[in-house]
C-alpha atoms as a PDB file:
ATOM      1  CA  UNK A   1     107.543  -8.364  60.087  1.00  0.00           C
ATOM      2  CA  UNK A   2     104.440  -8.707  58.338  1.00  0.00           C
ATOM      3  CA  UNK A   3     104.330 -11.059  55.567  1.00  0.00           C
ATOM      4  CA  UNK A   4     103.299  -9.943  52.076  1.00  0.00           C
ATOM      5  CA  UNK A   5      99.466 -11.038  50.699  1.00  0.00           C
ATOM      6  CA  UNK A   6      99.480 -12.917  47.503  1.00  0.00           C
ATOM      7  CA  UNK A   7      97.555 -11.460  44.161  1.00  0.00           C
ATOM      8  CA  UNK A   8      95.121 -14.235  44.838  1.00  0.00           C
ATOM      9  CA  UNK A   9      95.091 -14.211  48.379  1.00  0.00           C
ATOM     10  CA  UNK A  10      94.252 -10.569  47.638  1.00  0.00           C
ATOM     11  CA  UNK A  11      91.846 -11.315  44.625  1.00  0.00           C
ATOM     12  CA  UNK A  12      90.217 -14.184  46.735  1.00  0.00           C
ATOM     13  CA  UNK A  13      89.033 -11.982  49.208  1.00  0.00           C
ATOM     14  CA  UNK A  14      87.563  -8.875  48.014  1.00  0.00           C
ATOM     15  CA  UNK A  15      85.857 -11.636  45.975  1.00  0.00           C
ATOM     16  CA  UNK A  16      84.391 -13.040  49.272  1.00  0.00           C
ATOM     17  CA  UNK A  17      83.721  -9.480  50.249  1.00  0.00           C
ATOM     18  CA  UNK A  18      81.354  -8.819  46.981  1.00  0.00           C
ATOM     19  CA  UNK A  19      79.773 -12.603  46.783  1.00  0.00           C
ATOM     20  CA  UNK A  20      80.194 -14.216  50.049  1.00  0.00           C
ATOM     21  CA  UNK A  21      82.087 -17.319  51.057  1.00  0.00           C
ATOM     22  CA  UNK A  22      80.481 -19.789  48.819  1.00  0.00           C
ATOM     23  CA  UNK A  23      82.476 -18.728  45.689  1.00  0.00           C
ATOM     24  CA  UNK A  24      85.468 -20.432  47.375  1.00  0.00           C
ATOM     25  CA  UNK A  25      83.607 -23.930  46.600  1.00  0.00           C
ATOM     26  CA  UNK A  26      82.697 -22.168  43.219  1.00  0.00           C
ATOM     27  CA  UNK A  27      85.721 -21.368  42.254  1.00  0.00           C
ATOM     28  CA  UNK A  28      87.136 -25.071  43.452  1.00  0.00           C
ATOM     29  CA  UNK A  29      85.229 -26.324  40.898  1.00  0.00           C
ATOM     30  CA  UNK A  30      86.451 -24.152  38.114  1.00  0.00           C
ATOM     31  CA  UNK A  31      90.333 -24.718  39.432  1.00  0.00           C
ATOM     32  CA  UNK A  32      89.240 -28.790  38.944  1.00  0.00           C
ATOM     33  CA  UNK A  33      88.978 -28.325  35.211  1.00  0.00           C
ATOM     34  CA  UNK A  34      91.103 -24.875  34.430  1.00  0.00           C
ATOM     35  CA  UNK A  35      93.406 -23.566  37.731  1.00  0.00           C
ATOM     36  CA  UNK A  36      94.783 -21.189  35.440  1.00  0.00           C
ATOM     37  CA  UNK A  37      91.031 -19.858  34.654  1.00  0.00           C
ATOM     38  CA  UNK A  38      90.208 -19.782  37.692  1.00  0.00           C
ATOM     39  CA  UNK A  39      93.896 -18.000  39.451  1.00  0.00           C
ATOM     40  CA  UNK A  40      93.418 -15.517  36.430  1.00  0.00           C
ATOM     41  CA  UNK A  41      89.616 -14.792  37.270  1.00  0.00           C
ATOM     42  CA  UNK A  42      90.350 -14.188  40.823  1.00  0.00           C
ATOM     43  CA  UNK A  43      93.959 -12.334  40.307  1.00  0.00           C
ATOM     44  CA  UNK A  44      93.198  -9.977  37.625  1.00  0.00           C
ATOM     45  CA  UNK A  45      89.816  -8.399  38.064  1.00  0.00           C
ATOM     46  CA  UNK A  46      89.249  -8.717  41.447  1.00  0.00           C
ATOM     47  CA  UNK A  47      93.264  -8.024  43.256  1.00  0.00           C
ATOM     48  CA  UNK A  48      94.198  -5.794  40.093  1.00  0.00           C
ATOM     49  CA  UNK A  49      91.435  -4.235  38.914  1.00  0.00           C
ATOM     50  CA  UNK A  50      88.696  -3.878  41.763  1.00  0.00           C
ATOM     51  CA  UNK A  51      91.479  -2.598  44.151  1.00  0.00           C
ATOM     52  CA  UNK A  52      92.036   0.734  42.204  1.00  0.00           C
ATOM     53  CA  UNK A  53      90.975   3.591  44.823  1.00  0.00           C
ATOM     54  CA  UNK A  54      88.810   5.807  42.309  1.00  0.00           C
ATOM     55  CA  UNK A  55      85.543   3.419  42.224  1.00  0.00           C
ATOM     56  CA  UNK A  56      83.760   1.805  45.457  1.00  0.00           C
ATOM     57  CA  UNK A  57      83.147  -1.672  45.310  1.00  0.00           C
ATOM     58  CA  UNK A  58      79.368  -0.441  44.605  1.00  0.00           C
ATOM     59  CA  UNK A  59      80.107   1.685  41.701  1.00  0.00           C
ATOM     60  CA  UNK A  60      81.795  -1.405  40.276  1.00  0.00           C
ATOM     61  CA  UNK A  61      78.993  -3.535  40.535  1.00  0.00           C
ATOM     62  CA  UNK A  62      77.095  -1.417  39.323  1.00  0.00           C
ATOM     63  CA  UNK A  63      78.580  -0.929  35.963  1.00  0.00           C
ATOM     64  CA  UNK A  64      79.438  -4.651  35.906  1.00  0.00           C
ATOM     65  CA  UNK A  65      75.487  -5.679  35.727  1.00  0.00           C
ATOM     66  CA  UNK A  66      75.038  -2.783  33.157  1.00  0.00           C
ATOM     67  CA  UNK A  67      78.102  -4.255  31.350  1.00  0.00           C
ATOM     68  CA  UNK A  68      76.639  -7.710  31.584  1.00  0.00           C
ATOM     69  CA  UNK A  69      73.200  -6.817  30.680  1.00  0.00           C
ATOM     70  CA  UNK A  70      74.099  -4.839  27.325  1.00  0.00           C
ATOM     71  CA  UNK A  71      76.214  -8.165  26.496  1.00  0.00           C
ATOM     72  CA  UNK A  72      72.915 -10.322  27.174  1.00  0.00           C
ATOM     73  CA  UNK A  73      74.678 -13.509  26.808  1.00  0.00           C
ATOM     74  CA  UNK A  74      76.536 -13.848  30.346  1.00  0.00           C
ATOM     75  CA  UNK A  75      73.033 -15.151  32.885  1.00  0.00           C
ATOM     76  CA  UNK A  76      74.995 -16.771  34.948  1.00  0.00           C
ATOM     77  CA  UNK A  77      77.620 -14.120  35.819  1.00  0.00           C
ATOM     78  CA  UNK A  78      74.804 -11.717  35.620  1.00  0.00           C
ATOM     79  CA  UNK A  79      72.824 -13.549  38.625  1.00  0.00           C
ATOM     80  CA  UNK A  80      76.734 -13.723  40.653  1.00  0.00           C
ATOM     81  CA  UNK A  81      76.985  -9.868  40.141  1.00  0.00           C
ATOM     82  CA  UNK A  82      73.386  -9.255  40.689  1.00  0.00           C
ATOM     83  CA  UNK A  83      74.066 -10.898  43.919  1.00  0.00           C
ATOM     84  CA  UNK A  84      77.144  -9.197  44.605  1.00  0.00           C
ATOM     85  CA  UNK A  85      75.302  -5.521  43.993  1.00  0.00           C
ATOM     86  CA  UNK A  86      72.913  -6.310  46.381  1.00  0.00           C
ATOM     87  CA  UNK A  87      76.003  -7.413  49.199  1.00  0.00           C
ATOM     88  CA  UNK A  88      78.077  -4.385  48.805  1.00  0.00           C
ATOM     89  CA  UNK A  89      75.176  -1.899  49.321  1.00  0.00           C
ATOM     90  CA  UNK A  90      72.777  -1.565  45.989  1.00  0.00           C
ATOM     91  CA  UNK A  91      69.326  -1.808  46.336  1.00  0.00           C
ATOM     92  CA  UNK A  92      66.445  -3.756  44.168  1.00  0.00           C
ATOM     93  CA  UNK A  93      65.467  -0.458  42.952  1.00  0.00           C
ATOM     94  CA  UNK A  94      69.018   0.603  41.424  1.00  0.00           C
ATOM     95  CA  UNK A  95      69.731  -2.947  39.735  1.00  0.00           C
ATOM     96  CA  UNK A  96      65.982  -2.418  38.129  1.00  0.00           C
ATOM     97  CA  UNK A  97      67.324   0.779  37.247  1.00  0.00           C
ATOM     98  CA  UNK A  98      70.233   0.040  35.870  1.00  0.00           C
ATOM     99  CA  UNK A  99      68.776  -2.442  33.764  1.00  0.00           C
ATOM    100  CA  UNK A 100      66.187  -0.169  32.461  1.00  0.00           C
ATOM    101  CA  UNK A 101      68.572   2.392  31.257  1.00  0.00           C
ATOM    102  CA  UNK A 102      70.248  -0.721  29.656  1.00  0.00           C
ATOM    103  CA  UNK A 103      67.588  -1.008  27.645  1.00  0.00           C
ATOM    104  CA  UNK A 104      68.292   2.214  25.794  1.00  0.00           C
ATOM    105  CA  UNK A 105      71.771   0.629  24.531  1.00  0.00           C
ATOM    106  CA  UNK A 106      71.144  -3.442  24.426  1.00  0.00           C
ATOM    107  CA  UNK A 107      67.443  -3.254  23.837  1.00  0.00           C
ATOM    108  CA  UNK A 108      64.851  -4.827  24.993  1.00  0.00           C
ATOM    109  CA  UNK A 109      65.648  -8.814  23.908  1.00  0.00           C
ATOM    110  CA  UNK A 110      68.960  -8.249  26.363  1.00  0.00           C
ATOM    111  CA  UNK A 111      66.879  -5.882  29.935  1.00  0.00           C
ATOM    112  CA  UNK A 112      64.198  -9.313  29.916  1.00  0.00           C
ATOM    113  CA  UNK A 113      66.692 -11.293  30.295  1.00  0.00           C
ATOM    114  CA  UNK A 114      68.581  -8.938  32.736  1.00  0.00           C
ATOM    115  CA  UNK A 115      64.921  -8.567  34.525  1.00  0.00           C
ATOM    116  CA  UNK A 116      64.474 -12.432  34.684  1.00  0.00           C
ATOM    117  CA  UNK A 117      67.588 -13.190  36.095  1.00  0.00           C
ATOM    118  CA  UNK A 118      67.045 -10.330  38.544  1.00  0.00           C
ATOM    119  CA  UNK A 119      63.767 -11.386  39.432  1.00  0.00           C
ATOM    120  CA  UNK A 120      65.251 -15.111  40.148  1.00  0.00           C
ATOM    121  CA  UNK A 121      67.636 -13.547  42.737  1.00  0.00           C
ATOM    122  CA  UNK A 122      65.494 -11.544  44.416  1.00  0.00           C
ATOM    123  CA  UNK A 123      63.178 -14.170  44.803  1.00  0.00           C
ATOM    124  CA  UNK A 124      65.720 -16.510  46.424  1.00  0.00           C
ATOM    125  CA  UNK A 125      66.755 -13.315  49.200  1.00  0.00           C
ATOM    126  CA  UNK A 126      63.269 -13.471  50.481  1.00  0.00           C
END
């Protein structure tokens, strides 16, 4: 009989899937100072949420850095996304792309810093 994956278990690894295996150590730290932060970051987006069939893991990305760029505020979950774009199959030119059309809707203030914190990442996968 095969045994039932937990929400987390579940959560934990499409999360591996999109940023790789160093957000285990990442999110280690968070569960140090908030485990209920950090179980409820990995449980409801990414084992609720991201599991839905209609979107591909890309599509979701996708919209994620567009979400995080219009908010302009979120650099640091912007660069994780970025990152996680780029794993599940997007391409410099579509996160550029992406931001650009940003622009439209969050200005310009909000796609520089999307750019910069693009630019940072790409510069570290050379």
């Amino acid at each position: 009989m095969q045994e039932k994956i937990s929400r987390y278990e579940d959560g934990l690894a499409r999360m591996q899937a999109i940023f790789g295996p160093g957000v285990v150590s990442e999110l280690s730290r968070l569960a140090e100072t908030s485990p209920d932060v950090a179980r409820r970051l990995v449980e409801f987006p990414f084992a609720d949420i991201y599991a839905r069939p209609v979107l591909d893991l890309k599509t979701r990305e996708m919209l994620t850095v567009a979400a995080l760029t219009v908010l302009g505020y979120p650099q640091g979950e912007l660069n994780q996304h970025i990152r996680g774009a780029l794993n599940v199959g997007c391409t410099r030119e579509e996160i550029l792309e992406i931001i650009l059309q940003m622009a439209v809707y969050a200005g310009f203030p909000a796609a520089l810093e999307a750019v910069k914190t693009a630019a940072s990442v790409f510069a570290e996968q050379q």
